[in-house]
PDB file of N, CA and C in Angstrom:
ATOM      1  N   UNK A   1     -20.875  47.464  46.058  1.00  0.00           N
ATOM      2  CA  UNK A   1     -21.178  48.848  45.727  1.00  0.00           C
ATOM      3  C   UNK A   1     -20.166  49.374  44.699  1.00  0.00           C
ATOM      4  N   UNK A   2     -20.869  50.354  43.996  1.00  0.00           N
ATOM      5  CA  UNK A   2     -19.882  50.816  42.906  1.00  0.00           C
ATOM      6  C   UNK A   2     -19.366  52.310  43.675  1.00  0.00           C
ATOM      7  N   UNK A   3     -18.154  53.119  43.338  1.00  0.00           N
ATOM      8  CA  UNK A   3     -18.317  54.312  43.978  1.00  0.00           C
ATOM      9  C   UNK A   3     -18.063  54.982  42.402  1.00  0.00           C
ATOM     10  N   UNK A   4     -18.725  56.038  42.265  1.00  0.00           N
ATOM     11  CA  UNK A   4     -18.872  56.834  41.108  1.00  0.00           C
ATOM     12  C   UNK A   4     -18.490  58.065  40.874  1.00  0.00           C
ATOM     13  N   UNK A   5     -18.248  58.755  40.168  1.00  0.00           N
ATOM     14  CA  UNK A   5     -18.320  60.282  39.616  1.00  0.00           C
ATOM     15  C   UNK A   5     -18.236  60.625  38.766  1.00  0.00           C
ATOM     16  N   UNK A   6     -19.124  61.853  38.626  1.00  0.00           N
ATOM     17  CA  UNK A   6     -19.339  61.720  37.269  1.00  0.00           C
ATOM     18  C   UNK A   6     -19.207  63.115  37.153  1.00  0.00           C
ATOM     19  N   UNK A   7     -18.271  63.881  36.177  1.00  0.00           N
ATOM     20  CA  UNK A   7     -17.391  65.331  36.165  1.00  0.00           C
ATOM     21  C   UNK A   7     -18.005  66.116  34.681  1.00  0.00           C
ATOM     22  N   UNK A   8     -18.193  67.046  34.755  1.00  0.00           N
ATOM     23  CA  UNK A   8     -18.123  68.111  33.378  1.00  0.00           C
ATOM     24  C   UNK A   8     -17.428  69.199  33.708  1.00  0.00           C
ATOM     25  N   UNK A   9     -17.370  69.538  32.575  1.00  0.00           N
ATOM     26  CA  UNK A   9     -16.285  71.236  32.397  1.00  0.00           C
ATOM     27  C   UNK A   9     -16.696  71.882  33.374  1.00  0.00           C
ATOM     28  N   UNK A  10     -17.965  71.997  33.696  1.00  0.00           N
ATOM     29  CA  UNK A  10     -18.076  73.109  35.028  1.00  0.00           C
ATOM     30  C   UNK A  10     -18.369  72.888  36.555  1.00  0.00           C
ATOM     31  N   UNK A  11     -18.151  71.265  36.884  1.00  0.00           N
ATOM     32  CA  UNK A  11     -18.367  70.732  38.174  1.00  0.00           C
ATOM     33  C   UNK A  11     -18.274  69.323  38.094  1.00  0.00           C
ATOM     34  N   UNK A  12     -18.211  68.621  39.293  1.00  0.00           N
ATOM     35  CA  UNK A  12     -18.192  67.325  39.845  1.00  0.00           C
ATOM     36  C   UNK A  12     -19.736  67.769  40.284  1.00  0.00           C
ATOM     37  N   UNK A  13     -20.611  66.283  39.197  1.00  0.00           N
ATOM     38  CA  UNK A  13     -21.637  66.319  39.849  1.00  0.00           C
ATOM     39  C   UNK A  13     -22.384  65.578  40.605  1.00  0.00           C
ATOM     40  N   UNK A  14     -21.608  64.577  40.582  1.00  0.00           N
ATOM     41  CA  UNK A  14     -22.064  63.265  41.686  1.00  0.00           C
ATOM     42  C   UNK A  14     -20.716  62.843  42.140  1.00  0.00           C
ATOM     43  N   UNK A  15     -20.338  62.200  43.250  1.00  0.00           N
ATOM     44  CA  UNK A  15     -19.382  61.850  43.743  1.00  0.00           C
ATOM     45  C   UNK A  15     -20.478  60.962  44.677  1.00  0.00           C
ATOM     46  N   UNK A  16     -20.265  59.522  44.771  1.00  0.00           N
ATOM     47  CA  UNK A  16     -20.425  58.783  45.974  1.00  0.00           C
ATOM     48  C   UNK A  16     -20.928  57.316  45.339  1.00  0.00           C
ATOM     49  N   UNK A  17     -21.351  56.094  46.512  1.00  0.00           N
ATOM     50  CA  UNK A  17     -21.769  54.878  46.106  1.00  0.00           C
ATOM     51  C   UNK A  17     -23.051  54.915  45.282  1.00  0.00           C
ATOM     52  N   UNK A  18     -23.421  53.812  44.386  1.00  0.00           N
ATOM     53  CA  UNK A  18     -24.463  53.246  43.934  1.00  0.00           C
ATOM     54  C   UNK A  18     -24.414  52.120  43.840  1.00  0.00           C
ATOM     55  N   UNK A  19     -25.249  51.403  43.199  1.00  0.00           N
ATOM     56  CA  UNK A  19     -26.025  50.091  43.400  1.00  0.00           C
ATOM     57  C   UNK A  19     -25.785  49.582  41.866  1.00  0.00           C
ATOM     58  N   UNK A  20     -26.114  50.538  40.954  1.00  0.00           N
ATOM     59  CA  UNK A  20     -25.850  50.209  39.763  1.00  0.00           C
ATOM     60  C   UNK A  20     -25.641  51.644  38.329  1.00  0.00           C
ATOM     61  N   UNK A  21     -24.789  51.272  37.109  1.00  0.00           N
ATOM     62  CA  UNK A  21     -24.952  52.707  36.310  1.00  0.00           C
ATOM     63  C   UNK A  21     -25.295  51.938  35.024  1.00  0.00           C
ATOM     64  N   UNK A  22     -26.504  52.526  34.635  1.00  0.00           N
ATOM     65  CA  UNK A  22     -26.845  52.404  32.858  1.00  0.00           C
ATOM     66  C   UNK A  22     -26.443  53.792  32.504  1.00  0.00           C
ATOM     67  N   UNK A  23     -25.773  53.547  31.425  1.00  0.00           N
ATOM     68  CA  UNK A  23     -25.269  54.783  30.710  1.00  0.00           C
ATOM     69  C   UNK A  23     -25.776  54.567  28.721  1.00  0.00           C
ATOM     70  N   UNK A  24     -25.313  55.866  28.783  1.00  0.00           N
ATOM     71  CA  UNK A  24     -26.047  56.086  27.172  1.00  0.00           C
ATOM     72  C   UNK A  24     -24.270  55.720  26.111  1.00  0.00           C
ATOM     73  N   UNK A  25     -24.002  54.299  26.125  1.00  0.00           N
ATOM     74  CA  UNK A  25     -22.975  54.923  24.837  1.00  0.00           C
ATOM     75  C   UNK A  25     -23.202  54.933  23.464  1.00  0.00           C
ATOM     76  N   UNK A  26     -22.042  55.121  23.009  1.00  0.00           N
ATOM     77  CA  UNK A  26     -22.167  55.582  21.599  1.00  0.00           C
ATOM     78  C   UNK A  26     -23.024  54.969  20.492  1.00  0.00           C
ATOM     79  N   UNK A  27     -23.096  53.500  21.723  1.00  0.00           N
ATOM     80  CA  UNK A  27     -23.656  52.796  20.148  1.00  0.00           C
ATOM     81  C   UNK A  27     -24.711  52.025  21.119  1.00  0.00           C
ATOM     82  N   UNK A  28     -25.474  52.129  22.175  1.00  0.00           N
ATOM     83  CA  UNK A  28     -26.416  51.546  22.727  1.00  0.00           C
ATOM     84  C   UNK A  28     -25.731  52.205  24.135  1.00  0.00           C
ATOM     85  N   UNK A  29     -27.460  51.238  25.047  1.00  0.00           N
ATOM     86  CA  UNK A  29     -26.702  51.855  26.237  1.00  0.00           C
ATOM     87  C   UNK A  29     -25.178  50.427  27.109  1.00  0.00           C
ATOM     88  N   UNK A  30     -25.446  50.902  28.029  1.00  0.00           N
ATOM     89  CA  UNK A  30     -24.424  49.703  28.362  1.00  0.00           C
ATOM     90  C   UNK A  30     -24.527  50.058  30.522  1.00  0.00           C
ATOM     91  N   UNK A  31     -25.207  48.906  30.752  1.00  0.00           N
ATOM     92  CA  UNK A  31     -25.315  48.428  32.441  1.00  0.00           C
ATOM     93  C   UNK A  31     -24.470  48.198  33.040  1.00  0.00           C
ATOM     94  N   UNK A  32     -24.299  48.851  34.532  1.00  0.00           N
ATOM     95  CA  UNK A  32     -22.569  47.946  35.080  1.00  0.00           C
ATOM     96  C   UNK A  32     -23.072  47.941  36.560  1.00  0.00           C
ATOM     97  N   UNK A  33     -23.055  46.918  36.888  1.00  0.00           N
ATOM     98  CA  UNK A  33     -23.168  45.978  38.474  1.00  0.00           C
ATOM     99  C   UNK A  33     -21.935  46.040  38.627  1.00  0.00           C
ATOM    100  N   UNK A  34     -21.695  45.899  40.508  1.00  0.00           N
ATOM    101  CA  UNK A  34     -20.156  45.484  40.801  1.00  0.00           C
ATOM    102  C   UNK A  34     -20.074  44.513  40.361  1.00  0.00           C
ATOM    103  N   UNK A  35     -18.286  44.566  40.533  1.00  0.00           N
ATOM    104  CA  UNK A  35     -18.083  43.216  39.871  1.00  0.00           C
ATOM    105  C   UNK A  35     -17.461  43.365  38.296  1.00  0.00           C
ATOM    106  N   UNK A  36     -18.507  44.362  37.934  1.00  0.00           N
ATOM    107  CA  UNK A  36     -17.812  44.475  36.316  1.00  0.00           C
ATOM    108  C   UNK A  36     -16.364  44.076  35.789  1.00  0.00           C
ATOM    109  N   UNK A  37     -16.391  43.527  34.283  1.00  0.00           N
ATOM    110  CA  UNK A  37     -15.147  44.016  33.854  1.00  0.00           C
ATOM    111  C   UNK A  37     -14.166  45.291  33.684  1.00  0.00           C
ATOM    112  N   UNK A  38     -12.990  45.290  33.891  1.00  0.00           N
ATOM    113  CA  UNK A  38     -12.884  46.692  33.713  1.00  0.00           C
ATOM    114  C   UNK A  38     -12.755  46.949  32.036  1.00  0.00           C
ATOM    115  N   UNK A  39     -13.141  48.342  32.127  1.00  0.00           N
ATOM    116  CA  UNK A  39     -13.500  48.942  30.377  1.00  0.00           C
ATOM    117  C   UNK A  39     -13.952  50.096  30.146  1.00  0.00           C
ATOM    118  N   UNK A  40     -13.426  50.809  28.922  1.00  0.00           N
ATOM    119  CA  UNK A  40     -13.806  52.330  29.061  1.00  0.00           C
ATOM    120  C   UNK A  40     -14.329  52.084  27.486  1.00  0.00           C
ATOM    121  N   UNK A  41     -16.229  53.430  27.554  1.00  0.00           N
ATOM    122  CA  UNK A  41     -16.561  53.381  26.775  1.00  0.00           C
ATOM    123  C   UNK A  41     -16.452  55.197  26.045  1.00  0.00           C
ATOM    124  N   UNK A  42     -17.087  55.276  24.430  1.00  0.00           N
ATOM    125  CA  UNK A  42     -17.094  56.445  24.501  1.00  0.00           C
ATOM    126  C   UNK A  42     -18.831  56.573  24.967  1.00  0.00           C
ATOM    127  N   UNK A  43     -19.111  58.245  25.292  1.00  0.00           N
ATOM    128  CA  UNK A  43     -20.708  58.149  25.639  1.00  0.00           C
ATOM    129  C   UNK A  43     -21.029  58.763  24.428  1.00  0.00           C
ATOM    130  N   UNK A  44     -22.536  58.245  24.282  1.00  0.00           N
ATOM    131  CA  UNK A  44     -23.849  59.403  23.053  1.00  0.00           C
ATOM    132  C   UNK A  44     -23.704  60.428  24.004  1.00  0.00           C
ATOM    133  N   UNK A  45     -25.278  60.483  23.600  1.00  0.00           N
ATOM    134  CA  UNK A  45     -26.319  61.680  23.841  1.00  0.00           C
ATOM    135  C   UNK A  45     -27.210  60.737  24.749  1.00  0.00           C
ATOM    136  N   UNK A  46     -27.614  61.264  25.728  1.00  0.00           N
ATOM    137  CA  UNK A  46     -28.754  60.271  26.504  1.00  0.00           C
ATOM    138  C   UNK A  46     -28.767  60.430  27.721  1.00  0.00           C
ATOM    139  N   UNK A  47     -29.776  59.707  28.493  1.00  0.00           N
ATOM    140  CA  UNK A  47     -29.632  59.720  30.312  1.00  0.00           C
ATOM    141  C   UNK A  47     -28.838  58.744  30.606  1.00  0.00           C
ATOM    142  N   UNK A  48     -28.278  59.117  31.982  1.00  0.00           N
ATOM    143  CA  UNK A  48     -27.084  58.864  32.954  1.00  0.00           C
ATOM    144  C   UNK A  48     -27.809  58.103  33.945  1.00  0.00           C
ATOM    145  N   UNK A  49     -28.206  57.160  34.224  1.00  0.00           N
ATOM    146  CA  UNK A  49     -29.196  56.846  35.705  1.00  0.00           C
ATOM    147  C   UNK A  49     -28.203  55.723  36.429  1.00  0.00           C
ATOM    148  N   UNK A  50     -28.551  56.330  38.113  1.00  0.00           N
ATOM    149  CA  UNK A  50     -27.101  55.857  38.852  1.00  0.00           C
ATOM    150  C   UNK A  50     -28.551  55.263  39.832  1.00  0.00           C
ATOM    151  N   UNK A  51     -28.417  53.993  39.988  1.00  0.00           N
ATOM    152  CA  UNK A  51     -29.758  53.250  40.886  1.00  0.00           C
ATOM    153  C   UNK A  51     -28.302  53.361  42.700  1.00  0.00           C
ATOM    154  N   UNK A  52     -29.392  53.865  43.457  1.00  0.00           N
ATOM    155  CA  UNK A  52     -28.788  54.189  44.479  1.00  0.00           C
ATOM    156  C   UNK A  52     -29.907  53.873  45.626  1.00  0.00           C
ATOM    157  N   UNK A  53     -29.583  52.688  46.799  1.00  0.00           N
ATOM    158  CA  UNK A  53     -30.615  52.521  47.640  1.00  0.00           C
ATOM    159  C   UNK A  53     -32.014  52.291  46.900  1.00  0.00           C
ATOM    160  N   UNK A  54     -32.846  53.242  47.256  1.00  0.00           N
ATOM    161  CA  UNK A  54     -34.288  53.713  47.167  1.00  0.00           C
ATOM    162  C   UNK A  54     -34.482  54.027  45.849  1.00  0.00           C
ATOM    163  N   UNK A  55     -33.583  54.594  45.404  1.00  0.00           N
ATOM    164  CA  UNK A  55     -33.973  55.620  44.045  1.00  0.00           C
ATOM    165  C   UNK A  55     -33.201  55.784  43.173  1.00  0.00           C
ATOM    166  N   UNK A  56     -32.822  56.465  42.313  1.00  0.00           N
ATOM    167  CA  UNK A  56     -32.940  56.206  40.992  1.00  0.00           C
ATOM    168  C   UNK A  56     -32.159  57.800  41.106  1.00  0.00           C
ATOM    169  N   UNK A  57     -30.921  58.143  40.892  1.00  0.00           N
ATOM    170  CA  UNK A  57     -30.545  59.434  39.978  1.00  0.00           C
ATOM    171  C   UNK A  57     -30.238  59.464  38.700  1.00  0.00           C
ATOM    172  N   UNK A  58     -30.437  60.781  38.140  1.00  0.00           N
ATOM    173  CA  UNK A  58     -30.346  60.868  36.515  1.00  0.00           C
ATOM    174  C   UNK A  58     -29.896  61.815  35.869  1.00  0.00           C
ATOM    175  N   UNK A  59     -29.005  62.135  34.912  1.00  0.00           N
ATOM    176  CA  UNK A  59     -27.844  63.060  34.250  1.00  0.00           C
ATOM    177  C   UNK A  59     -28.346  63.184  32.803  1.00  0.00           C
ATOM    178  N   UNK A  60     -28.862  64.690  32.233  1.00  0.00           N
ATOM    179  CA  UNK A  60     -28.786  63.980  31.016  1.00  0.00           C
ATOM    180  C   UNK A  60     -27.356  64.262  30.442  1.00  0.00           C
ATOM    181  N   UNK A  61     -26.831  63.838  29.352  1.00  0.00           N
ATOM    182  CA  UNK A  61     -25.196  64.007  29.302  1.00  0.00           C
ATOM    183  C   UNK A  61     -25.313  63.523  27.375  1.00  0.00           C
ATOM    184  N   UNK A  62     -24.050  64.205  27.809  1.00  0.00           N
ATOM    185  CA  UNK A  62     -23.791  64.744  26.140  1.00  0.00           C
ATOM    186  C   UNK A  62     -22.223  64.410  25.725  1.00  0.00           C
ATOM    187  N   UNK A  63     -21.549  63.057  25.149  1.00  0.00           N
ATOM    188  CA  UNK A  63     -20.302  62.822  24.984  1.00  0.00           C
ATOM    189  C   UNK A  63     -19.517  62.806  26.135  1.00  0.00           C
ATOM    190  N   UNK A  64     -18.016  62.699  25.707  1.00  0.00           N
ATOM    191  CA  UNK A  64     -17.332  61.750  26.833  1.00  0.00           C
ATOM    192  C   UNK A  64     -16.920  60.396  26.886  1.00  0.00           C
ATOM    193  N   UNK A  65     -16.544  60.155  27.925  1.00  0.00           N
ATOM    194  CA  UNK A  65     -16.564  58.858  28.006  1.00  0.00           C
ATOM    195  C   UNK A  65     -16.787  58.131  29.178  1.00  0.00           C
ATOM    196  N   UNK A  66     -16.958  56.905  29.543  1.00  0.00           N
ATOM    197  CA  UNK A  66     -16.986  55.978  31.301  1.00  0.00           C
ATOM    198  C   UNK A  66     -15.783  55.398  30.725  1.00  0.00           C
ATOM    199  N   UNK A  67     -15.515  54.857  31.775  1.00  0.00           N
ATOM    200  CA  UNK A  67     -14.583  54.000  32.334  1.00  0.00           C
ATOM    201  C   UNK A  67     -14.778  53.440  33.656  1.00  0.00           C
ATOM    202  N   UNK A  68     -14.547  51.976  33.939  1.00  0.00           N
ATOM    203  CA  UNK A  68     -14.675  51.189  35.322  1.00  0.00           C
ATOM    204  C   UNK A  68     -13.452  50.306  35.366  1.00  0.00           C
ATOM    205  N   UNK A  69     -13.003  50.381  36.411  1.00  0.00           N
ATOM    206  CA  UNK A  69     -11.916  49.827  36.636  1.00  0.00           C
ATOM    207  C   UNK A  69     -12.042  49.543  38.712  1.00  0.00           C
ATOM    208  N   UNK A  70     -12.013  48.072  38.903  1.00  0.00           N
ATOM    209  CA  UNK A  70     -12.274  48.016  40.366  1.00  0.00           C
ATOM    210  C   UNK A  70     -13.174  48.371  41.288  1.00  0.00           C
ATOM    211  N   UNK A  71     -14.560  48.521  40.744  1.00  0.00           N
ATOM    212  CA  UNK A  71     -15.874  49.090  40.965  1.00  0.00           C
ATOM    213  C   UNK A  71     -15.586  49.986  41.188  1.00  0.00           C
ATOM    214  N   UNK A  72     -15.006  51.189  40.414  1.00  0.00           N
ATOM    215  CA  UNK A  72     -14.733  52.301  40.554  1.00  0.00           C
ATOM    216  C   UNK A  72     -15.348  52.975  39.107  1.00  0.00           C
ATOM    217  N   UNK A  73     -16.402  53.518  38.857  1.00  0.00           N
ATOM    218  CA  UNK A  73     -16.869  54.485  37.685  1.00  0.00           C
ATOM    219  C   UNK A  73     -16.553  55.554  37.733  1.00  0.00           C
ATOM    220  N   UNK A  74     -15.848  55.903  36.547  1.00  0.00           N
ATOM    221  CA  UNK A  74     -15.710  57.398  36.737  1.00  0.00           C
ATOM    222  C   UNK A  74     -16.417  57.917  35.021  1.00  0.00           C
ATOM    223  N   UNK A  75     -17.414  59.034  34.725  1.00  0.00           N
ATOM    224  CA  UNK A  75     -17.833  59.670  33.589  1.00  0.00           C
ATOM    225  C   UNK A  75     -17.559  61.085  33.805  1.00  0.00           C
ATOM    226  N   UNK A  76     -16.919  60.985  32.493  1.00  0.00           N
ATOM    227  CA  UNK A  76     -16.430  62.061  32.104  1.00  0.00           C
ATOM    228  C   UNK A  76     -17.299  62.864  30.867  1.00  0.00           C
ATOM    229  N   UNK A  77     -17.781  63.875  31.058  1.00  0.00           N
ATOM    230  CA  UNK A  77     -18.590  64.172  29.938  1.00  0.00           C
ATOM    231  C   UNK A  77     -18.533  65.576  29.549  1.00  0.00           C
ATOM    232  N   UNK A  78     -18.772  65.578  28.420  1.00  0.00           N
ATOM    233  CA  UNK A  78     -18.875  66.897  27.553  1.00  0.00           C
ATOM    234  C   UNK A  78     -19.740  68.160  28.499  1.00  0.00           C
ATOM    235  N   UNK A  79     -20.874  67.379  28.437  1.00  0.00           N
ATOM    236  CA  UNK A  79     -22.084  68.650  28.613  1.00  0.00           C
ATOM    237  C   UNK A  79     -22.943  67.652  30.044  1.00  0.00           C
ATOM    238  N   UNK A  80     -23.547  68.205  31.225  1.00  0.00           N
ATOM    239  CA  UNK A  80     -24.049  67.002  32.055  1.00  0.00           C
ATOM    240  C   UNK A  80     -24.970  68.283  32.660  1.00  0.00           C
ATOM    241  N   UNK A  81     -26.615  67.866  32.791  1.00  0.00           N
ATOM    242  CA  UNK A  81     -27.625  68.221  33.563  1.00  0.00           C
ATOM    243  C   UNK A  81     -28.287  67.380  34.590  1.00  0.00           C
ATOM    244  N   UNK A  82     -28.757  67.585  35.686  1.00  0.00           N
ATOM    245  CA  UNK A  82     -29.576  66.729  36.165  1.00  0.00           C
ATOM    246  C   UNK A  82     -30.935  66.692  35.574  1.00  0.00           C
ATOM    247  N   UNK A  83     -31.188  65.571  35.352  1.00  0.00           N
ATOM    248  CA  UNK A  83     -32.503  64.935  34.882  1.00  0.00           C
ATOM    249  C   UNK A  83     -33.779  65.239  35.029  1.00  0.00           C
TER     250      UNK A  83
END
């Protein structure tokens, strides 16, 4: 399991496990399963989707950056809506 969060200027808007995160970066998107290397990207413009159990959550988000380090994701972003 990955544990995640994902923060903007005006809240923490996810905090907890997932299964998997495709994120939008700067220059494509970029997938992370546990396990990953650790590595920090900058983000685009694009959806955030955090595969969790059953379903599927989604952010749209605007700059920033991820970073994973120890199946630990953390996104940091400019501007973040739910999907």
């Amino acid at each position: 399991m990955l544990t995640v969060t994902v923060i903007s200027p005006e809240a923490v808007l996810f905090e907890g496990d997932t299964d998997s995160v495709v994120a939008p970066a700067y220059d494509g998107e970029v997938g992370i399963l546990t396990g990953h290397a650790p590595m920090m990207t900058l983000l685009g413009k694009g959806v955030l989707r955090l595969g969790t159990g059953g379903g599927t959550r989604s952010f749209s988000v605007e700059g920033g950056f991820l970073q994973v380090v120890e199946n630990q994701v953390r996104v940091v972003t400019e501007r973040a809506a739910v999907a």
